[in-house]
Protein backbone atom coordinates (compact mmCIF):
# COMPACT_ATOMS: atom_id res chain seq x y z
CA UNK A 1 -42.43 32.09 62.07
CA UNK A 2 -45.49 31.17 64.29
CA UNK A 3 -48.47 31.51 61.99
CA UNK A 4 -50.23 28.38 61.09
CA UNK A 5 -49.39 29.22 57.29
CA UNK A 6 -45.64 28.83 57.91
CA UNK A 7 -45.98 25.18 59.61
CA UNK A 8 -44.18 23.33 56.33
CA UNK A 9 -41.32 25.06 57.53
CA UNK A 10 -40.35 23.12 60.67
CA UNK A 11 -40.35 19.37 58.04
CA UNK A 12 -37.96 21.31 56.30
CA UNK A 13 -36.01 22.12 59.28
CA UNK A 14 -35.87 18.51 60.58
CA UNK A 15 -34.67 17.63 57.23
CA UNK A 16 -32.10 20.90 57.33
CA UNK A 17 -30.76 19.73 61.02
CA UNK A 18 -30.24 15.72 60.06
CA UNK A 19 -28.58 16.93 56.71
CA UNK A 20 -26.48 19.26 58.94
CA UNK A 21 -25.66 18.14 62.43
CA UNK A 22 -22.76 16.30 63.69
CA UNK A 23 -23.55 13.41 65.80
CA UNK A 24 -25.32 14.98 69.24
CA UNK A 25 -25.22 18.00 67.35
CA UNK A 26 -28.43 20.44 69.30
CA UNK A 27 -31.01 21.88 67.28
CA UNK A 28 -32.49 24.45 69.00
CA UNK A 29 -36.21 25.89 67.54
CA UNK A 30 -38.13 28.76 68.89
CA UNK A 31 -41.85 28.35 68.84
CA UNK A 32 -44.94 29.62 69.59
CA UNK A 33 -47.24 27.95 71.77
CA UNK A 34 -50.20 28.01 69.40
CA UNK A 35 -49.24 24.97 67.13
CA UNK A 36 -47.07 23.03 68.97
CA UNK A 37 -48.76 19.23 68.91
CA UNK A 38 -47.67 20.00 64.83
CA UNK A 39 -44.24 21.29 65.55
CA UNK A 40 -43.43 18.42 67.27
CA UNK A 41 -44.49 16.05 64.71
CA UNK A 42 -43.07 17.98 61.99
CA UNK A 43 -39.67 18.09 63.98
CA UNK A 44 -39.48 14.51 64.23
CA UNK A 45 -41.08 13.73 60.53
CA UNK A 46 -38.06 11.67 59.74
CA UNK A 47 -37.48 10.36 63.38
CA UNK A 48 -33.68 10.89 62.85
CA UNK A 49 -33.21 13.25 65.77
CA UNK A 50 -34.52 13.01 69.43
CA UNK A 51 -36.32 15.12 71.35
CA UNK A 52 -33.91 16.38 74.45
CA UNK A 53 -36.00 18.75 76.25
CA UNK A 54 -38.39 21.83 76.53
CA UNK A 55 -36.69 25.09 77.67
CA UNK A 56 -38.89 28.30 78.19
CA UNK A 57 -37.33 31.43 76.84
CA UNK A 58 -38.52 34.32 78.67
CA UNK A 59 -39.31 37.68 77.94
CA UNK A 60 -39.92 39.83 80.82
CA UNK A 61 -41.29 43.21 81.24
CA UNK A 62 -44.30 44.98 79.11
CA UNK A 63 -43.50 42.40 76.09
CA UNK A 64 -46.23 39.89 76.51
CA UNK A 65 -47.52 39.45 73.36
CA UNK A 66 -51.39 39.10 73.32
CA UNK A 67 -52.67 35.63 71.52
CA UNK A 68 -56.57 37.27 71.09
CA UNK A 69 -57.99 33.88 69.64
CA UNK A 70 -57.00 32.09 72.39
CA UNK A 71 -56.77 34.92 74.62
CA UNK A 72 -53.95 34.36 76.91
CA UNK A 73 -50.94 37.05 77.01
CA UNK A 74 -47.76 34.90 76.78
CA UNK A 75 -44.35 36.08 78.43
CA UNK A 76 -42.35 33.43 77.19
CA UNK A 77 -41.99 30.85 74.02
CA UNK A 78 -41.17 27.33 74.04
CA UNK A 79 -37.49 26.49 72.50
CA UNK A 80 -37.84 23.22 71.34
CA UNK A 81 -34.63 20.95 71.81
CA UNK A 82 -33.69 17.91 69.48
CA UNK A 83 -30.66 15.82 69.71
CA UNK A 84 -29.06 13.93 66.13
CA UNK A 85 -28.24 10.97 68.42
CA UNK A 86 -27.49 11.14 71.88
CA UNK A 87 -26.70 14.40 73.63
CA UNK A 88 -23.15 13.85 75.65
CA UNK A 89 -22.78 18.06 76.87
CA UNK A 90 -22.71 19.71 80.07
CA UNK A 91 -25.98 20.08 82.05
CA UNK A 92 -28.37 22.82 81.23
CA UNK A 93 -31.03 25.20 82.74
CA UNK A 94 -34.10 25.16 80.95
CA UNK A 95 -35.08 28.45 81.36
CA UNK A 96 -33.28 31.36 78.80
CA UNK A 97 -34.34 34.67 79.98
CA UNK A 98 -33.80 38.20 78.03
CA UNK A 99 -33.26 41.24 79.53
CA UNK A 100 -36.55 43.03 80.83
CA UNK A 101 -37.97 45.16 78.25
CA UNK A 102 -35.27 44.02 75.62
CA UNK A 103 -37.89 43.19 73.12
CA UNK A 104 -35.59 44.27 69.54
CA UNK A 105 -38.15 44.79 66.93
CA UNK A 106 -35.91 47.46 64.94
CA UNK A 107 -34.36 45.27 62.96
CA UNK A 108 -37.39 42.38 61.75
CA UNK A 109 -41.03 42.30 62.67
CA UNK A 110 -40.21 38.83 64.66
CA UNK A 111 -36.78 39.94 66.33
CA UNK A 112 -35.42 38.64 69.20
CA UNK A 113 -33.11 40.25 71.44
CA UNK A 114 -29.46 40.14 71.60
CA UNK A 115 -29.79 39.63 75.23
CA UNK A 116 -32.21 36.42 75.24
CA UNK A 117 -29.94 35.05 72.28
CA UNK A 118 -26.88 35.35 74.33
CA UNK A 119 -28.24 33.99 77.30
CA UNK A 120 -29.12 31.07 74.89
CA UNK A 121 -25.94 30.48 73.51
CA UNK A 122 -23.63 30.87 76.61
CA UNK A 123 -25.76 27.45 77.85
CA UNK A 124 -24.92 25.67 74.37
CA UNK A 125 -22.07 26.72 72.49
CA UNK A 126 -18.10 26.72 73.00
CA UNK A 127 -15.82 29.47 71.73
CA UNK A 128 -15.22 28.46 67.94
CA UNK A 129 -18.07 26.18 67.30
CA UNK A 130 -20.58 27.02 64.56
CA UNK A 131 -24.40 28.39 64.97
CA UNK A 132 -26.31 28.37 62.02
CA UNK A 133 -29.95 30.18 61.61
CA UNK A 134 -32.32 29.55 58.66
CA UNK A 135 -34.36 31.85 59.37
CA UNK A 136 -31.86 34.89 60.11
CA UNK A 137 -34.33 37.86 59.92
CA UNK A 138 -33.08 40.98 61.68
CA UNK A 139 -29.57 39.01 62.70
CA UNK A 140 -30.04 38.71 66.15
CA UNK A 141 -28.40 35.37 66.36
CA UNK A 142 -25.58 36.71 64.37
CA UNK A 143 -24.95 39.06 66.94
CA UNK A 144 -25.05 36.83 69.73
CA UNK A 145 -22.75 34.14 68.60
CA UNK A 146 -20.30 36.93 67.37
CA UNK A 147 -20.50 38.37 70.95
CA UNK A 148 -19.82 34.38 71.93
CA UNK A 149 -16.78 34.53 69.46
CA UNK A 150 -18.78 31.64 67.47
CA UNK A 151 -18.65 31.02 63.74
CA UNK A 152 -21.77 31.79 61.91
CA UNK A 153 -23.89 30.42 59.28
CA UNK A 154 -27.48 32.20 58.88
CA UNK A 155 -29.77 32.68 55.32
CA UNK A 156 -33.39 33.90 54.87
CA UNK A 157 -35.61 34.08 51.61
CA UNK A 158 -35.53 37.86 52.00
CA UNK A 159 -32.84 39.50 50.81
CA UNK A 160 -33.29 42.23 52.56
CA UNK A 161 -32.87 40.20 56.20
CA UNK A 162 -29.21 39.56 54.93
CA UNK A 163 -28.08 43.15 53.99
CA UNK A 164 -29.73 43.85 57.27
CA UNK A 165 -27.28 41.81 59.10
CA UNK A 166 -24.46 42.18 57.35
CA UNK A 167 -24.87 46.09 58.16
CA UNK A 168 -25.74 45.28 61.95
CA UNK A 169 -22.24 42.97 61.66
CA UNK A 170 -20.35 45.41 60.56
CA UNK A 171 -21.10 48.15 62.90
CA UNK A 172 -19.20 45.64 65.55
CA UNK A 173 -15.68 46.73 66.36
């Protein structure tokens, strides 16, 4: 979540990601631009994971979203990329693009879609390997790592976000 209010979040993330991640294990956090001197900081409160990189995730087509107090339309979000060590992958673009217009709102007030998600994953993650999402909302990632035949691992303090997903899971064949 983007909103200044919902800052505490990302120190408990960095605390969530160097509980959870393997050695060079990615974590991988969507921002907005807004905050982002305090999303850093708060990513690296414990200084046990290293900043890798800033990829922009873009969203093209009518979905700019309109930032009125600073008044700037944005057409894509930072994804902030920390390491737990050293990263030893394959080489990466930094630029994740969804499909043009593909702006999936249906399913949470802050989804993402399936297409920008995939695009994401297919850069990071291996057949079999696990994505986890703390902050699941509308399932999106779900999707997209099911699509990349990925185990799963998502939660959310609103019930309603998992009975949302489980539903959207289901309808997969």
């Amino acid at each position: 979540p983007y909103p200044e209010k919902y800052l505490p979040v990302f120190g408990k993330l960095d605390d969530f990601a160097t509980h959870a991640l393997k050695p060079g294990g990615s974590l991988i956090c969507m921002s907005g631009q807004s905050y982002l001197p305090e999303v850093f900081r708060l990513l690296n409160e414990f200084g046990k994971l290293n900043f890798q990189w800033v990829l922009s995730y873009l969203t093209p087509g009518g979905q700019a979203t309109q930032l009125w107090e600073r008044k700037v339309n944005t057409f894509w979000k930072p994804l902030l990329w920390f390491v737990k060590g050293k990263y030893s992958g394959d080489w990466v673009g930094d630029v994740v693009k969804s499909a043009p217009n593909d702006n999936d709102k249906a399913h949470h007030h802050w989804g993402q879609s399936v297409s920008g998600m995939r695009d994401l994953l297919d850069r990071f993650v291996l057949p079999g390997q696990t994505v986890c999402d703390p902050f699941l909302g509308g399932g999106t990632t779900a999707i997209a790592a099911r699509q990349c035949n990925c185990r799963f691992i998502g939660f959310d303090i609103d019930e309603s976000c998992l009975s949302t997903t489980r539903q959207r899971l289901g309808e997969i064949v």
